[in-house]
PDB file of N, CA and C in Angstrom:
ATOM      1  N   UNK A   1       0.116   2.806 -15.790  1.00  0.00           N
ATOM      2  CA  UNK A   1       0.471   2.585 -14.400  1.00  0.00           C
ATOM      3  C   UNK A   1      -0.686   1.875 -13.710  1.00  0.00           C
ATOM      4  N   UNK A   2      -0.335   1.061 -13.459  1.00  0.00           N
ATOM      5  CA  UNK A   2      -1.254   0.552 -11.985  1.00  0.00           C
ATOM      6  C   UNK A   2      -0.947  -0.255 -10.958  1.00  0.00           C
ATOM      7  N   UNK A   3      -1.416  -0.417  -9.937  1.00  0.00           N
ATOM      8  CA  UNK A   3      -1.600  -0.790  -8.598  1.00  0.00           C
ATOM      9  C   UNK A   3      -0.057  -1.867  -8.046  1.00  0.00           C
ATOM     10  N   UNK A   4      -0.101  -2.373  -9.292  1.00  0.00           N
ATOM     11  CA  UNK A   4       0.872  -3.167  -9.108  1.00  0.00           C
ATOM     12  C   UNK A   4       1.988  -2.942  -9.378  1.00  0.00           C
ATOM     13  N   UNK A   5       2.797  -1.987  -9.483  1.00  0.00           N
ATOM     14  CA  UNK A   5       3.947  -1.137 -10.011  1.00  0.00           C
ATOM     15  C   UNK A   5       4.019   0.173  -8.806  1.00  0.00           C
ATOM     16  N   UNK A   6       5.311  -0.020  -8.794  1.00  0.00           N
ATOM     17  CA  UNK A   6       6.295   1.026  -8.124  1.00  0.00           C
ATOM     18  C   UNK A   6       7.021   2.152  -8.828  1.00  0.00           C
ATOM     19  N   UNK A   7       6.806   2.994  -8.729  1.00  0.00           N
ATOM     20  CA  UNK A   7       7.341   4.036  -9.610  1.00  0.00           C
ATOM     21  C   UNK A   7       7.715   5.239  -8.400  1.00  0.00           C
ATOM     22  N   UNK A   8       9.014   6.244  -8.268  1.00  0.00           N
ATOM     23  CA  UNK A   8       9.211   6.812  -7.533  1.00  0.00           C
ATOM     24  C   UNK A   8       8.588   7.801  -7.664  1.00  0.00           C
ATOM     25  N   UNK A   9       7.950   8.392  -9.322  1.00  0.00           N
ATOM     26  CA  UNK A   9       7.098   9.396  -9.729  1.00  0.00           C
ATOM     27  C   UNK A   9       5.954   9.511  -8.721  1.00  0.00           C
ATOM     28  N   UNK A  10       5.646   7.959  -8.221  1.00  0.00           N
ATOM     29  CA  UNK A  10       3.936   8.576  -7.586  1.00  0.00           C
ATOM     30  C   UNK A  10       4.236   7.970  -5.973  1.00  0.00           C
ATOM     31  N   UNK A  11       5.476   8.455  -5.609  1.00  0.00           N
ATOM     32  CA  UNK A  11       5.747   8.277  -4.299  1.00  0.00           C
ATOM     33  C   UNK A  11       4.929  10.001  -3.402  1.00  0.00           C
ATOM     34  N   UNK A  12       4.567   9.831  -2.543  1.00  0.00           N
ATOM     35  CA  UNK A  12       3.694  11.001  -1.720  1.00  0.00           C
ATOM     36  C   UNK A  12       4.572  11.772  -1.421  1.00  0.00           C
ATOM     37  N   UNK A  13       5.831  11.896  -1.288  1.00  0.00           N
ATOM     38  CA  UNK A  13       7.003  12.741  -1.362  1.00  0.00           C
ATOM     39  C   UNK A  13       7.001  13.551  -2.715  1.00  0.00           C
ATOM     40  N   UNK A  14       6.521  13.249  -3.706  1.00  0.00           N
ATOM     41  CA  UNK A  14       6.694  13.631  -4.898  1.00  0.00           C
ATOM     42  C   UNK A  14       5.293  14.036  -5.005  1.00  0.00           C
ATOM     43  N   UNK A  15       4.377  13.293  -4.965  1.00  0.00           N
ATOM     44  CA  UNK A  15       2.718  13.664  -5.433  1.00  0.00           C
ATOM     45  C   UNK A  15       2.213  14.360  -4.373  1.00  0.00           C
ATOM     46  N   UNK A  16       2.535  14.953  -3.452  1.00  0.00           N
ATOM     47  CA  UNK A  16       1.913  15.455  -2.489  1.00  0.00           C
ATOM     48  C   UNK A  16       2.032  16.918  -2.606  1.00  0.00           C
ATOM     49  N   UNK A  17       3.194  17.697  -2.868  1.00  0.00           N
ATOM     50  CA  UNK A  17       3.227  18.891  -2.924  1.00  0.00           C
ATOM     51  C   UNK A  17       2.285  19.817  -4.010  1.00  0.00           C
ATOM     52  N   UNK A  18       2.303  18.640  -5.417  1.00  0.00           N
ATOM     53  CA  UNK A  18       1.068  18.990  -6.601  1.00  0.00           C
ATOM     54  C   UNK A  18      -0.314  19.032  -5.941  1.00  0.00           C
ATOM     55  N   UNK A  19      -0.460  18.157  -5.019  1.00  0.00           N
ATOM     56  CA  UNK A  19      -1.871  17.902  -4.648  1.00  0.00           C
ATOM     57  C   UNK A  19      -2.146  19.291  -3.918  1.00  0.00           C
ATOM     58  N   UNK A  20      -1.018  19.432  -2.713  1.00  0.00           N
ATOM     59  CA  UNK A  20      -1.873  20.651  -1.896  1.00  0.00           C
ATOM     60  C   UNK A  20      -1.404  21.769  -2.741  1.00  0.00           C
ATOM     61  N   UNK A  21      -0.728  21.794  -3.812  1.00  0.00           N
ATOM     62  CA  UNK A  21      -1.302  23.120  -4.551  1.00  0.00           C
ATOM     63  C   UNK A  21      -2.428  23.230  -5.530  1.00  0.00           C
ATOM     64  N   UNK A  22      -2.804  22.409  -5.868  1.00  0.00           N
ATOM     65  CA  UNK A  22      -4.380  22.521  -6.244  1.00  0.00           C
ATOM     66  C   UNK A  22      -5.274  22.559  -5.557  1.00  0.00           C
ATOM     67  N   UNK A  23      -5.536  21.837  -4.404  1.00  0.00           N
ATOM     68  CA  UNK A  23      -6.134  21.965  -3.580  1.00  0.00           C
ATOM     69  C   UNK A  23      -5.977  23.426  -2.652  1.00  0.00           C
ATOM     70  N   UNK A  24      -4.929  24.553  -2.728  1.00  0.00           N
ATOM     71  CA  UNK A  24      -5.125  25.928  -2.439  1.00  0.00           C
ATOM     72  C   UNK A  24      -5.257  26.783  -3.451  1.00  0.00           C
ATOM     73  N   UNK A  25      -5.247  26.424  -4.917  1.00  0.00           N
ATOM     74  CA  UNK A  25      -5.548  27.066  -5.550  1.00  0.00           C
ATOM     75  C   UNK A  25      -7.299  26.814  -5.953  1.00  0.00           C
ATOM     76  N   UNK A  26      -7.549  25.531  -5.510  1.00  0.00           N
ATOM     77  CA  UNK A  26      -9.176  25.397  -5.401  1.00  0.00           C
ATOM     78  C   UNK A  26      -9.454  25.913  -4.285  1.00  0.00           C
ATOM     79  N   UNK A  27      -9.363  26.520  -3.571  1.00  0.00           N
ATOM     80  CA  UNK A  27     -10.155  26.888  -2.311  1.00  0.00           C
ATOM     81  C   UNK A  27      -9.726  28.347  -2.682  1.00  0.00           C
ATOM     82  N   UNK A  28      -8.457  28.817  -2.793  1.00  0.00           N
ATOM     83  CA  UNK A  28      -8.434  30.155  -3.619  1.00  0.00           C
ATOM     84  C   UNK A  28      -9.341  30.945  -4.316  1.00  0.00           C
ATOM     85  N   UNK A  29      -9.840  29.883  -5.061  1.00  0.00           N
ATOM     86  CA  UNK A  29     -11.131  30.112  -6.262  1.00  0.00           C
ATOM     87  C   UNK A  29     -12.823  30.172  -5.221  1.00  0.00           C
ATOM     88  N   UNK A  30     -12.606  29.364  -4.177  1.00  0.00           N
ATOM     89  CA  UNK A  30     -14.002  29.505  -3.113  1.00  0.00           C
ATOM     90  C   UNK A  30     -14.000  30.268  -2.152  1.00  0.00           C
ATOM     91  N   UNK A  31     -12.605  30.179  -2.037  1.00  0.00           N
ATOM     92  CA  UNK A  31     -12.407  32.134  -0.671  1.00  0.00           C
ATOM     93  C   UNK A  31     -12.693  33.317  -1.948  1.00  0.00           C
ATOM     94  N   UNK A  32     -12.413  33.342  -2.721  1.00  0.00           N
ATOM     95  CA  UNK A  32     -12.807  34.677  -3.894  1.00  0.00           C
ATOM     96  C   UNK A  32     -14.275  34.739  -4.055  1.00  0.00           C
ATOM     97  N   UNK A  33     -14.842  33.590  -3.991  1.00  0.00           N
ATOM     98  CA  UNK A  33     -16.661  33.429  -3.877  1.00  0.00           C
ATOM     99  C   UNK A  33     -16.949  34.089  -2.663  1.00  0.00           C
ATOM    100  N   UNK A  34     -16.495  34.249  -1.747  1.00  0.00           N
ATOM    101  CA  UNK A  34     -17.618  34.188  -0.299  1.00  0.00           C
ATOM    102  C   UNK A  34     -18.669  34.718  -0.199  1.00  0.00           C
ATOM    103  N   UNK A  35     -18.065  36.171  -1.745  1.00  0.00           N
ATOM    104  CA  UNK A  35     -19.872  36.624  -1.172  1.00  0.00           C
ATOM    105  C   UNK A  35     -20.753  36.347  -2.038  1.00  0.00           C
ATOM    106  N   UNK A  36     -20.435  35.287  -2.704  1.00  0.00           N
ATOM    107  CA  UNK A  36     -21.439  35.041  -4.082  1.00  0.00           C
ATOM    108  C   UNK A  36     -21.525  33.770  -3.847  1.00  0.00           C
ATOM    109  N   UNK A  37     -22.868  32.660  -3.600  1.00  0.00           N
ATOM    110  CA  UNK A  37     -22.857  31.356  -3.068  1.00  0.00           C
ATOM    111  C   UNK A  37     -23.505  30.376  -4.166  1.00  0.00           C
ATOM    112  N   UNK A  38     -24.002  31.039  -5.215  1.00  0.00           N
ATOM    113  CA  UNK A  38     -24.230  30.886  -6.345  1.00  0.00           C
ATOM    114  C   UNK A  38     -22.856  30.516  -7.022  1.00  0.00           C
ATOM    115  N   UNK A  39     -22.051  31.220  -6.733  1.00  0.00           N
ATOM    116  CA  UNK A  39     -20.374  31.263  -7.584  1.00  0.00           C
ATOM    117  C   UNK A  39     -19.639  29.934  -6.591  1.00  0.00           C
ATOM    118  N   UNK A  40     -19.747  29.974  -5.513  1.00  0.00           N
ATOM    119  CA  UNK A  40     -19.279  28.895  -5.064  1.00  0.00           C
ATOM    120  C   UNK A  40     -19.976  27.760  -5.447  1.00  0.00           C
ATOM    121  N   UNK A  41     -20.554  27.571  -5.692  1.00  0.00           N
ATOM    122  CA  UNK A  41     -21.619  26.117  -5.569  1.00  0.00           C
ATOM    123  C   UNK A  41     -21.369  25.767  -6.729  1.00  0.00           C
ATOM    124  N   UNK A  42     -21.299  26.701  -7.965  1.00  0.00           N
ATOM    125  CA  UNK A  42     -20.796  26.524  -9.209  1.00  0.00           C
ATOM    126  C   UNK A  42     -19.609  25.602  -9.302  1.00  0.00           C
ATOM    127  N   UNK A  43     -18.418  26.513  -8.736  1.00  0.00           N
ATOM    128  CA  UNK A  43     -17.216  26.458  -8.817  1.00  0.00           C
ATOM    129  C   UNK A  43     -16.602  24.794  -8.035  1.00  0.00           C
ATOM    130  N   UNK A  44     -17.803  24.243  -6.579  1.00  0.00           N
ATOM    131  CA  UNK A  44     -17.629  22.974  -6.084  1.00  0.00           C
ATOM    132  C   UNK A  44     -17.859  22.114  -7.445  1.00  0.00           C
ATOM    133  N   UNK A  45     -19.450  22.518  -8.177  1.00  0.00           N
ATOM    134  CA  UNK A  45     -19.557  21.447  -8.451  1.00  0.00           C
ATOM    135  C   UNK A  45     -18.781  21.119 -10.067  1.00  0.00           C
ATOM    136  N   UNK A  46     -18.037  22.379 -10.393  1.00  0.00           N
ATOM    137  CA  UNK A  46     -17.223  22.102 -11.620  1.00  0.00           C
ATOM    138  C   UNK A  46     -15.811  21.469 -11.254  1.00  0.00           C
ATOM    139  N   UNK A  47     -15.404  21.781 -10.424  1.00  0.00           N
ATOM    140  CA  UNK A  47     -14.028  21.640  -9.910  1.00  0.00           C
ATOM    141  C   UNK A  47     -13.983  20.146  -8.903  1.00  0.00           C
ATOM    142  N   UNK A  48     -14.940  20.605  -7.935  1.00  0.00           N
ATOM    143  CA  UNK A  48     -14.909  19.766  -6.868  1.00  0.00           C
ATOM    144  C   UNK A  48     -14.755  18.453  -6.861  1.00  0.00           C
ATOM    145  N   UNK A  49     -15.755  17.924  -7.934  1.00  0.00           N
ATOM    146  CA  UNK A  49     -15.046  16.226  -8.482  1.00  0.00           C
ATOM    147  C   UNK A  49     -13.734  15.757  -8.782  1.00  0.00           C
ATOM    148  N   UNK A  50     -13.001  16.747  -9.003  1.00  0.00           N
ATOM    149  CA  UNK A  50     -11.285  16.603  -9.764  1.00  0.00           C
ATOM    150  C   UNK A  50     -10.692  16.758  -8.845  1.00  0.00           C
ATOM    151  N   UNK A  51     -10.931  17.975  -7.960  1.00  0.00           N
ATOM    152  CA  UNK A  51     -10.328  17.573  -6.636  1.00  0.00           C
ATOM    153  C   UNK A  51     -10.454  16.877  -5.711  1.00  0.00           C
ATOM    154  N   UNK A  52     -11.347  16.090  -5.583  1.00  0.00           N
ATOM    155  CA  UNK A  52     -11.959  14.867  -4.643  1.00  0.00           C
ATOM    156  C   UNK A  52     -11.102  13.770  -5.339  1.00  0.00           C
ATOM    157  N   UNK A  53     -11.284  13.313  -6.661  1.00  0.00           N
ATOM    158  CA  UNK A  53     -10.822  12.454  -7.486  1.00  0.00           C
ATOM    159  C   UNK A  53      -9.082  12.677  -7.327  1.00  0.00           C
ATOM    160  N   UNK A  54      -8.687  13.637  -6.954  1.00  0.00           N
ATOM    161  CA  UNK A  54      -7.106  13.779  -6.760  1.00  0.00           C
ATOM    162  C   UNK A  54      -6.450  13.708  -5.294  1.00  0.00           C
ATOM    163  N   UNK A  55      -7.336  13.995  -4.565  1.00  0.00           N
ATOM    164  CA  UNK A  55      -7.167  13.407  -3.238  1.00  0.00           C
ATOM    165  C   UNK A  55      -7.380  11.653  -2.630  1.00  0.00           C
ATOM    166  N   UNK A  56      -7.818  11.116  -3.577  1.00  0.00           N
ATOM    167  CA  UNK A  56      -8.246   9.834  -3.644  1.00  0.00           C
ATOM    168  C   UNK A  56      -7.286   9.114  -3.997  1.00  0.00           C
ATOM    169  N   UNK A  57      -6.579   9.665  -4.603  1.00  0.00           N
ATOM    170  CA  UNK A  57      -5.006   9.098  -5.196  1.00  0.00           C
ATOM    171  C   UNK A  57      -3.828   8.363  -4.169  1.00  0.00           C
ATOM    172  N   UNK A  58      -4.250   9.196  -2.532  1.00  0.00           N
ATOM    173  CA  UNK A  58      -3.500   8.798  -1.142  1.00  0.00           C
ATOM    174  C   UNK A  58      -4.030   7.715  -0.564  1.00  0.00           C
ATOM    175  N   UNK A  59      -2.872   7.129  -0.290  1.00  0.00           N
ATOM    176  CA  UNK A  59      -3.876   5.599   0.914  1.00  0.00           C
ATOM    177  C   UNK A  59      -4.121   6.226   2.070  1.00  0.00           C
ATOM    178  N   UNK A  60      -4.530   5.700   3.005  1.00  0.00           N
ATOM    179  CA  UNK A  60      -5.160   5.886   4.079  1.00  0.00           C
ATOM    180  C   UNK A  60      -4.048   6.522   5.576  1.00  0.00           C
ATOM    181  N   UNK A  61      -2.834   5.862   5.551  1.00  0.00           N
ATOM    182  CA  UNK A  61      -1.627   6.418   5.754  1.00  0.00           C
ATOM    183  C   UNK A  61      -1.078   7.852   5.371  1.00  0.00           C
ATOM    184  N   UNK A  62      -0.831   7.946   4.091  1.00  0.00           N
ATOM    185  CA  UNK A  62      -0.349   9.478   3.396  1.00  0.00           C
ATOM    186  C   UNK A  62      -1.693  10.611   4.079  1.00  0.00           C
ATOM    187  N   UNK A  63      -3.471   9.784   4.055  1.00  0.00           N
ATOM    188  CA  UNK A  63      -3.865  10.540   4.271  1.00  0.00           C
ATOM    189  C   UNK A  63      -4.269  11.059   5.372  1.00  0.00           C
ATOM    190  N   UNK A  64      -3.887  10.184   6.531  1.00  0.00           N
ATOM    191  CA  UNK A  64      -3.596  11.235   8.076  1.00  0.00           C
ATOM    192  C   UNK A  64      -2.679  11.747   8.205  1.00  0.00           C
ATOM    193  N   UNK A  65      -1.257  11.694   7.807  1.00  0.00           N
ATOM    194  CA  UNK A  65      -0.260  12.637   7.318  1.00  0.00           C
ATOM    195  C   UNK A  65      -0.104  13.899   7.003  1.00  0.00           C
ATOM    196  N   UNK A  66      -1.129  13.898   5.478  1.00  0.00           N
ATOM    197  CA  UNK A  66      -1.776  14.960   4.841  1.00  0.00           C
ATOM    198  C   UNK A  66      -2.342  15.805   6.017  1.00  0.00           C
ATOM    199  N   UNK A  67      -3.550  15.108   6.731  1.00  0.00           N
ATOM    200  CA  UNK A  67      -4.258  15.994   7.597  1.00  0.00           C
ATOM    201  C   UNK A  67      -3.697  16.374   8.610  1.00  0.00           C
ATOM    202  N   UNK A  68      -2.441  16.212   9.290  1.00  0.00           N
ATOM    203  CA  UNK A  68      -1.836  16.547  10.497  1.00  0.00           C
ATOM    204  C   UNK A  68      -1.104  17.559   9.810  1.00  0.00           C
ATOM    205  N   UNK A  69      -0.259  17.326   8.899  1.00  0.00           N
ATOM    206  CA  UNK A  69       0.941  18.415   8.605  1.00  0.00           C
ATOM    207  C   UNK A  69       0.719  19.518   7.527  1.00  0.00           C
ATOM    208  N   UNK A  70      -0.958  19.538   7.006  1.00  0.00           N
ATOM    209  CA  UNK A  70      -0.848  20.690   5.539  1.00  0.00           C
ATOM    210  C   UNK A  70      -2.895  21.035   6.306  1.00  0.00           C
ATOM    211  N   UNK A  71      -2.651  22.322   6.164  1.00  0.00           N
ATOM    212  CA  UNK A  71      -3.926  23.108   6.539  1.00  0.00           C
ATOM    213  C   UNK A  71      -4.675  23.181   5.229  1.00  0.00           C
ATOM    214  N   UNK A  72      -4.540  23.025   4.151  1.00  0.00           N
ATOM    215  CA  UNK A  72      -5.298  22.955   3.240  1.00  0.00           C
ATOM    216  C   UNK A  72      -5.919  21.925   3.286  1.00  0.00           C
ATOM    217  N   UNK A  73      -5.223  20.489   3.251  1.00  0.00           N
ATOM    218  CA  UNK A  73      -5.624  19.344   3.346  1.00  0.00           C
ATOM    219  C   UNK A  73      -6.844  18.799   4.584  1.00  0.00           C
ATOM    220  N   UNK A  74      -6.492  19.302   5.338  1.00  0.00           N
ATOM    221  CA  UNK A  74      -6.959  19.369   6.936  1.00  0.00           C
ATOM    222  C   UNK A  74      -8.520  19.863   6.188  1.00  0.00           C
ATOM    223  N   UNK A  75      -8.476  21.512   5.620  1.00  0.00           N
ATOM    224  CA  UNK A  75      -9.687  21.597   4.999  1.00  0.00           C
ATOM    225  C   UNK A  75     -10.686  20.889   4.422  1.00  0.00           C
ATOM    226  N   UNK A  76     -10.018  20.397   3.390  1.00  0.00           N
ATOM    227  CA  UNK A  76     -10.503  19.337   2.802  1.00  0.00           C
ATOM    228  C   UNK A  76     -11.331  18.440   2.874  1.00  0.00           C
ATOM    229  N   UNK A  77     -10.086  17.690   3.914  1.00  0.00           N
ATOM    230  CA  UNK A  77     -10.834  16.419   4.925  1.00  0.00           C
ATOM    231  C   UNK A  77     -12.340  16.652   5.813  1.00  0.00           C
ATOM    232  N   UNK A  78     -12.056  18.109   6.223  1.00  0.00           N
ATOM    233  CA  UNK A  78     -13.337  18.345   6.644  1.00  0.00           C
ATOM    234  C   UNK A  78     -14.290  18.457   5.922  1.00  0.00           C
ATOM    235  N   UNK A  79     -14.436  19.219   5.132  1.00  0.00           N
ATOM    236  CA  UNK A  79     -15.608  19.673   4.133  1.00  0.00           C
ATOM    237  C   UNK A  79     -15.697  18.427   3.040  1.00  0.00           C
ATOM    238  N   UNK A  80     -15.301  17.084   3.180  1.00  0.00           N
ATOM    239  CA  UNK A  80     -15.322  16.378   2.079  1.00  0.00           C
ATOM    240  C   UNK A  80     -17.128  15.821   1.632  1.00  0.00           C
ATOM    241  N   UNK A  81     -17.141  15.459   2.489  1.00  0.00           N
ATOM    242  CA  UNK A  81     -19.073  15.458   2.809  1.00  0.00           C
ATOM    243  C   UNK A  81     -19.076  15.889   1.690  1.00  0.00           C
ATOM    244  N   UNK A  82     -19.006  17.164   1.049  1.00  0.00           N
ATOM    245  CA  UNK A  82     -19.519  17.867   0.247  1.00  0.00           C
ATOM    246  C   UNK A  82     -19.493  17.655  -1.332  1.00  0.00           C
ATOM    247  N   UNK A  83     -18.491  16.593  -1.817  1.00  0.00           N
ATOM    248  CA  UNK A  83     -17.771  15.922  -2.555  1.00  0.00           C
ATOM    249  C   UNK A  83     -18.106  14.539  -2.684  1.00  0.00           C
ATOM    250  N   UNK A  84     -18.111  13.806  -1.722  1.00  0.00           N
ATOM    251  CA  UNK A  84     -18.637  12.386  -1.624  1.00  0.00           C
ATOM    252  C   UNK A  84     -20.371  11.993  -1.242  1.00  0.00           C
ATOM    253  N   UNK A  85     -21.156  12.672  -1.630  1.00  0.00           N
ATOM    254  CA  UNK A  85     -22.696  12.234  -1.001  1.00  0.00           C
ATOM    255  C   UNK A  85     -23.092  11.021  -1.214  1.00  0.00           C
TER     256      UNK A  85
END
């Protein structure tokens, strides 16, 4: 697949619901850290690239979308800093 191809598979109607469930099952895994920051920091920097790298997948459109209508995502967007240095 690439850039130049249409496929209904990777329409944001379809790829979007996978995304914000990884993305709450990754933060799942960093709300279970809170009291261990050692375990979080771990867990960003094993995980955190794949989920950065899977949010990257949205254009710029899908991704104010994302951030208006899904609270996980919204998360995300905020804390991305943390992901992109």
């Amino acid at each position: 697949m690439n850039m130049y191809r249409i496929s209904g598979s990777s329409s944001i109607t379809v790829l979007f619901p996978e995304i914000e469930k990884c993305l709450e099952a990754y933060y799942g895994l960093i709300d279970d850290c809170e009291g261990y920051p050692e375990w979080q920091k771990k867990v960003q920097k094993e995980l955190g690239g794949t989920v950065s790298y899977i949010t990257l997948s949205l254009d710029e459109v899908s991704r104010d979308i994302a951030v208006e209508n899904s609270p996980v995502f919204r998360r995300f967007d905020l804390e991305k800093q943390v992901y992109f240095k």
